[in-house]
Protein backbone atom coordinates (compact mmCIF):
# COMPACT_ATOMS: atom_id res chain seq x y z
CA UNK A 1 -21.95 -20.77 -35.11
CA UNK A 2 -19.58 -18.17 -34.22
CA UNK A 3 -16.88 -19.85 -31.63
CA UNK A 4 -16.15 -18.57 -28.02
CA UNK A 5 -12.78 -17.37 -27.47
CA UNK A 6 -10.32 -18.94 -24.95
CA UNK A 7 -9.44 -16.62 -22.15
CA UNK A 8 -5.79 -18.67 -21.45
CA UNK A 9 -5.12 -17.59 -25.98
CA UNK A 10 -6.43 -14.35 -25.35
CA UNK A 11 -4.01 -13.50 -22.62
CA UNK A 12 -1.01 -14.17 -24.51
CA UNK A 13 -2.32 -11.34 -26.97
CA UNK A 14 -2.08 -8.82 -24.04
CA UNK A 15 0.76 -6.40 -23.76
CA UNK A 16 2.19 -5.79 -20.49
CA UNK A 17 1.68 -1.54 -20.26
CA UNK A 18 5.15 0.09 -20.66
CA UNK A 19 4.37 3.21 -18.28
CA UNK A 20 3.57 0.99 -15.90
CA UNK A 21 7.31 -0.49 -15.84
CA UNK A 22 9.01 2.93 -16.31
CA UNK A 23 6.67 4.80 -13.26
CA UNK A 24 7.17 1.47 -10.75
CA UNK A 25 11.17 0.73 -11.72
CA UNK A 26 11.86 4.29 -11.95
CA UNK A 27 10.26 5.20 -8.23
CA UNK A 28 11.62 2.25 -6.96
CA UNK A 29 15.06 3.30 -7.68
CA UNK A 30 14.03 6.84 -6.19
CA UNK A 31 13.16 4.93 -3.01
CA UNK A 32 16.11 3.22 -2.91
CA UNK A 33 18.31 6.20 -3.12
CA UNK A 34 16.58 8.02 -0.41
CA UNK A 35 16.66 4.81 2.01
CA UNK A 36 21.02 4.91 0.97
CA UNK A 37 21.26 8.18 2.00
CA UNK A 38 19.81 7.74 4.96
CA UNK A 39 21.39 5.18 5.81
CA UNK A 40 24.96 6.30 5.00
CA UNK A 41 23.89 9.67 7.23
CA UNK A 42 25.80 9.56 10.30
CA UNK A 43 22.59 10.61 12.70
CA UNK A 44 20.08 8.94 10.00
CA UNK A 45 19.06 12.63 9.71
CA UNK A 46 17.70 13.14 6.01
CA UNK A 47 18.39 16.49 3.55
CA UNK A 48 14.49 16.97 4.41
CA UNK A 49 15.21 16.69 8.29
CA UNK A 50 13.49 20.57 8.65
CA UNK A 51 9.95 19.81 7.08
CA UNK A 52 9.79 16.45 9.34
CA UNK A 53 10.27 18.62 12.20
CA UNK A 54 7.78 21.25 11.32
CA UNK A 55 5.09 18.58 10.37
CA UNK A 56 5.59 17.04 14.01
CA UNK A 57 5.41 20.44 15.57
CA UNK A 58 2.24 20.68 13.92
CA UNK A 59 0.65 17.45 13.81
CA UNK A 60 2.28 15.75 16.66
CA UNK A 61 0.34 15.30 20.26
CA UNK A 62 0.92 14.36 23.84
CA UNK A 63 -0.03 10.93 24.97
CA UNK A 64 -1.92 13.00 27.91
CA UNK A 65 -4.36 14.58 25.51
CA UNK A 66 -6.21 11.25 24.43
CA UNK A 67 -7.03 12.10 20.82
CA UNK A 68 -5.24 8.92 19.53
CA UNK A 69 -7.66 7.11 21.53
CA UNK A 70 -10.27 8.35 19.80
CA UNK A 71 -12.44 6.43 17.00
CA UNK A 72 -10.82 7.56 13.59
CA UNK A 73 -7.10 7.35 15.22
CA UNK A 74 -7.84 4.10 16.09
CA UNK A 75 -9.33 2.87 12.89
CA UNK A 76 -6.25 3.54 11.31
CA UNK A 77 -4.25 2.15 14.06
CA UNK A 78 -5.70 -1.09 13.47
CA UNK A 79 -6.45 -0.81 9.69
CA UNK A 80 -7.44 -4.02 8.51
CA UNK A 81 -4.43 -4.88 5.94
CA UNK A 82 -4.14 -8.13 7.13
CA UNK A 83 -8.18 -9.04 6.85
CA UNK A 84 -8.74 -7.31 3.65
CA UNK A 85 -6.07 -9.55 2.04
CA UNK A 86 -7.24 -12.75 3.43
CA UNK A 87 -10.70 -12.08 2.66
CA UNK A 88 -9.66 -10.92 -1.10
CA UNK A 89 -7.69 -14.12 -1.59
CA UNK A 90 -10.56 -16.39 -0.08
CA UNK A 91 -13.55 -14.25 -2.13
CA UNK A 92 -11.29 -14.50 -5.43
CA UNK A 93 -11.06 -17.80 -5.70
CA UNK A 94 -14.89 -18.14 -5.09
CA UNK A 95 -15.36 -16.06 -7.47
CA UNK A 96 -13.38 -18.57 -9.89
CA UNK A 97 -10.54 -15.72 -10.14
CA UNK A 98 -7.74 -18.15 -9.28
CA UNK A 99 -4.85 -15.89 -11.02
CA UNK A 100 -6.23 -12.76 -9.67
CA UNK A 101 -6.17 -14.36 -6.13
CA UNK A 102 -2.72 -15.13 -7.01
CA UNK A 103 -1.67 -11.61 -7.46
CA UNK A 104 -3.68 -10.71 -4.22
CA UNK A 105 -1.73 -12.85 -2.23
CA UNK A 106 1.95 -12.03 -4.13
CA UNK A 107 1.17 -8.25 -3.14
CA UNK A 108 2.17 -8.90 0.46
CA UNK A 109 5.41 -9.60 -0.60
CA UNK A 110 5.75 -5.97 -1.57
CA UNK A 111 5.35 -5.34 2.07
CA UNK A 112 7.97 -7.90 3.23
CA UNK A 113 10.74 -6.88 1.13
CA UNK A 114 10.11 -2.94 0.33
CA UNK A 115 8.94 -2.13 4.37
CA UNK A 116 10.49 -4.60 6.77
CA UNK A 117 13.79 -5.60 5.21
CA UNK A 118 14.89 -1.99 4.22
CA UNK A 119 13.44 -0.74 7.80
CA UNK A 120 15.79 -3.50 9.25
CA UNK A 121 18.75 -2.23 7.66
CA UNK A 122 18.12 1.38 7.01
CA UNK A 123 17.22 2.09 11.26
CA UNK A 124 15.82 5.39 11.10
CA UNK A 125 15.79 6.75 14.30
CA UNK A 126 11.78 7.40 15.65
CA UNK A 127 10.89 11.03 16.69
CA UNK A 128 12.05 10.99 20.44
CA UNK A 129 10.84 12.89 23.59
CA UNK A 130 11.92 16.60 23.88
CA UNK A 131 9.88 18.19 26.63
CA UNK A 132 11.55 21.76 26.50
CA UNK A 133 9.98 22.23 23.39
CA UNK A 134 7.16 20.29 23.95
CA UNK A 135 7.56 17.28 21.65
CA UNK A 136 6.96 13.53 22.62
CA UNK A 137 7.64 10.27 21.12
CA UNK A 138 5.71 7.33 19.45
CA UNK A 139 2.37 6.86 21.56
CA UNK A 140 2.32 3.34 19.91
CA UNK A 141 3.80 0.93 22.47
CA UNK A 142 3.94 -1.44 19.60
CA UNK A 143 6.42 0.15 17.45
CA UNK A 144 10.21 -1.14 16.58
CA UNK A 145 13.37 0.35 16.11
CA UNK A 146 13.42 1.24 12.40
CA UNK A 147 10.62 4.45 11.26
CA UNK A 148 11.71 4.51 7.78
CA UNK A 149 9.54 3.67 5.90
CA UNK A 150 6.32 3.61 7.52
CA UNK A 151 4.89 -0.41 7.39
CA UNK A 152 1.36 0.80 8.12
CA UNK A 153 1.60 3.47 5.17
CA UNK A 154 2.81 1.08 2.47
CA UNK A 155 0.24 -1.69 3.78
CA UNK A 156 -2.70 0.67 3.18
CA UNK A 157 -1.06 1.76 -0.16
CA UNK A 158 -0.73 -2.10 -1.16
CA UNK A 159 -3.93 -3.67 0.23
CA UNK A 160 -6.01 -0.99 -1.59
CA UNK A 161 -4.76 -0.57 -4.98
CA UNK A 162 -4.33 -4.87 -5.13
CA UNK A 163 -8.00 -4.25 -4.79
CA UNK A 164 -8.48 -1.51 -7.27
CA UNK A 165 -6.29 -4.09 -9.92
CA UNK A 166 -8.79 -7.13 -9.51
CA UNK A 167 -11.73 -4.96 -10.26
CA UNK A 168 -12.10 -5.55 -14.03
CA UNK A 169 -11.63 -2.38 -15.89
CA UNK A 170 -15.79 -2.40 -17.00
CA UNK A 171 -16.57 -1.49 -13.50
CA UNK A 172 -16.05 2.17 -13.67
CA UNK A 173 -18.16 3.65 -10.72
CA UNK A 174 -16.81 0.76 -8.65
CA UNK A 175 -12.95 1.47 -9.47
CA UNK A 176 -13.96 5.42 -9.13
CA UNK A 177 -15.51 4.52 -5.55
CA UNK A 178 -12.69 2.09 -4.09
CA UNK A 179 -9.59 4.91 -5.61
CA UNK A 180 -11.95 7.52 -3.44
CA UNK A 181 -11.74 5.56 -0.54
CA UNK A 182 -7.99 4.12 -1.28
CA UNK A 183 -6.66 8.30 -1.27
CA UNK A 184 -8.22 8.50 1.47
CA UNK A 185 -7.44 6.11 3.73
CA UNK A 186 -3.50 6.70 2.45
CA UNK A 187 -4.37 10.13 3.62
CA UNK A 188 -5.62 9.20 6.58
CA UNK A 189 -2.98 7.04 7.52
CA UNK A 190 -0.05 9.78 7.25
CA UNK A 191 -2.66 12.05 9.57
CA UNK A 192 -2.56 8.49 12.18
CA UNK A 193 1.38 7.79 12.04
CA UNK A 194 2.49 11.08 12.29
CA UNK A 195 -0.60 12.17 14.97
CA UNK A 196 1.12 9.43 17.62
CA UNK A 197 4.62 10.58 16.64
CA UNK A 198 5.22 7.12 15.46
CA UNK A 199 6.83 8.12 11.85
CA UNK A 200 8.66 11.16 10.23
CA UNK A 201 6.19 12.82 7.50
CA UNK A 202 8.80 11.49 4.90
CA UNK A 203 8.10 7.61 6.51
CA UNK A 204 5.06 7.67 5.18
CA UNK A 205 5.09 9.52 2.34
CA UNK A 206 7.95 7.03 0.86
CA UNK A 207 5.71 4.05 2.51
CA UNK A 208 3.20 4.83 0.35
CA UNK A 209 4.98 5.56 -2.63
CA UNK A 210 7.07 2.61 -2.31
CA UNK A 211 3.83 0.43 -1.71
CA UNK A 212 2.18 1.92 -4.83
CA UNK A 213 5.18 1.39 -6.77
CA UNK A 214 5.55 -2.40 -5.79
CA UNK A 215 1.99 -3.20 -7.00
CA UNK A 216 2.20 -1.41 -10.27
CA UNK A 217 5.25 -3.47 -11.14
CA UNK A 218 3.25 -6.80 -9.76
CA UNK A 219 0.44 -5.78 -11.43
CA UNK A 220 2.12 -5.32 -14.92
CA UNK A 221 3.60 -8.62 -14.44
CA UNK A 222 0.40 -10.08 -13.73
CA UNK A 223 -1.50 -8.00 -16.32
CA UNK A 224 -2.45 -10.54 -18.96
CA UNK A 225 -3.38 -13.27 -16.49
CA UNK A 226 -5.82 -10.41 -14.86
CA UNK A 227 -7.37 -9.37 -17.91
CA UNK A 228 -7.99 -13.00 -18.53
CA UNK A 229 -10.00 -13.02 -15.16
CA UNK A 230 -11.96 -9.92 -16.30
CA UNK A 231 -13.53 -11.65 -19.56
CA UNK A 232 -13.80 -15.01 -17.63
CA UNK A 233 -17.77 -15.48 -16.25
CA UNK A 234 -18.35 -16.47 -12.73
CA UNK A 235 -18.61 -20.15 -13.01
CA UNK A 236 -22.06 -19.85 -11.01
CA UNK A 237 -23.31 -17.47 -13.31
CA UNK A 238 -22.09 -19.21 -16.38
CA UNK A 239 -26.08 -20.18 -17.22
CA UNK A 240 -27.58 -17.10 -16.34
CA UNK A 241 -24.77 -15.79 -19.51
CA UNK A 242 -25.29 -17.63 -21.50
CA UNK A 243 -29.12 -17.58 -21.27
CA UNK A 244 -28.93 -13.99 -21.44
């Protein structure tokens, strides 16, 4: 009788992937950099200043005109970061997927240290009012004093590629379905921000880089205890397995 393998053995035979380290340390130290030159800039005013101004010139609109008020504005403006991770923790571990919940709930960190401790000391000025040339500030009454980077940029970018890491690798159309929808709702996102003058372009562009950056580093670290998870049967469906 041929013996089944132990998941916990198993996952010390993993290796942790290698481009994964270089691609998350490397950007990291990238988004460092820019958020030090920033802040060492006397008016916070970045090399890239001139694009950020033409991309608010462009995508930028009055709070008069009521398009941020309308339904796919709004669905960003209140994208579900916060739900999504609760319910991913809470369906993980009924699921049996204790380590991947784990991870789940370890990727908010990402958004604690990476968004609002560097926002808190970097204080990127917001895009302010200039009605001669017929430019307006954030729409969002909600919004504090820091804009780089953009919190609601690197929250999509974390909450949906967590999700993409606790799909086990076998699910192929699923993983090809939920990256679809992750692009686009980081797409979607930089349209929202920037569409209520709430962010520079470059907020969120380094929001979600940052974001996708923080994961791939927690999700090499937690790489052998995820492919564990993805060779480990749902305890409820253990008999059906085995009868199978």
């Amino acid at each position: 009788m041929t013996a089944t393998p132990d998941p916990m053995i198993e996952t010390a035979k993993v290796d942790r992937p290698r481009k994964m380290l270089f691609f998350a340390t490397g950007g990291l130290v990238v988004y460092l950099l820019v958020a030090i030159s920033i802040l060492l800039s006397p008016t916070r005013t970045p090399l890239w200043q001139l694009i950020d101004d033409w991309w608010r010139s462009v995508i930028g609109v009055a709070p008069a005109d009521g398009i941020h008020e309308q339904f796919l504005p709004m669905f960003f403006q209140e994208y579900p970061v916060a739900h999504l991770w609760i319910l991913g923790i809470v369906v993980l571990l009924i699921l049996g997927r204790w380590r991947s919940s784990l991870f789940f709930a370890s990727s908010m960190l990402v958004i604690l240290v990476l968004s609002h401790v560097v926002k808190n000391i970097v204080l990127r000025n917001r895009p302010a009012d200039d009605p001669a040339l017929g430019l307006y500030g954030p729409i969002d009454p909600g919004v504090d004093a820091g804009s780089f980077p953009s919190g609601h940029a690197m929250g999509v970018a974390v909450i949906t590629l967590a999700v993409l890491a606790v799909i086990p690798a076998g699910y192929v159309a699923l993983r090809r379905v939920w990256g679809a929808f992750a692009a686009l709702s980081m797409i979607g996102m930089v349209w929202q921000r920037t569409l209520i003058n709430a962010h520079w372009l470059s907020d969120t562009l380094f929001g979600l880089f940052a974001g996708a950056c923080g994961v791939v580093l927690l999700w090499r670290l937690f790489h052998p205890w995820l492919q564990s998870d993805y060779a480990r049967p749902i305890w409820f469906l253990k008999g059906r397995t085995k009868a199978a």
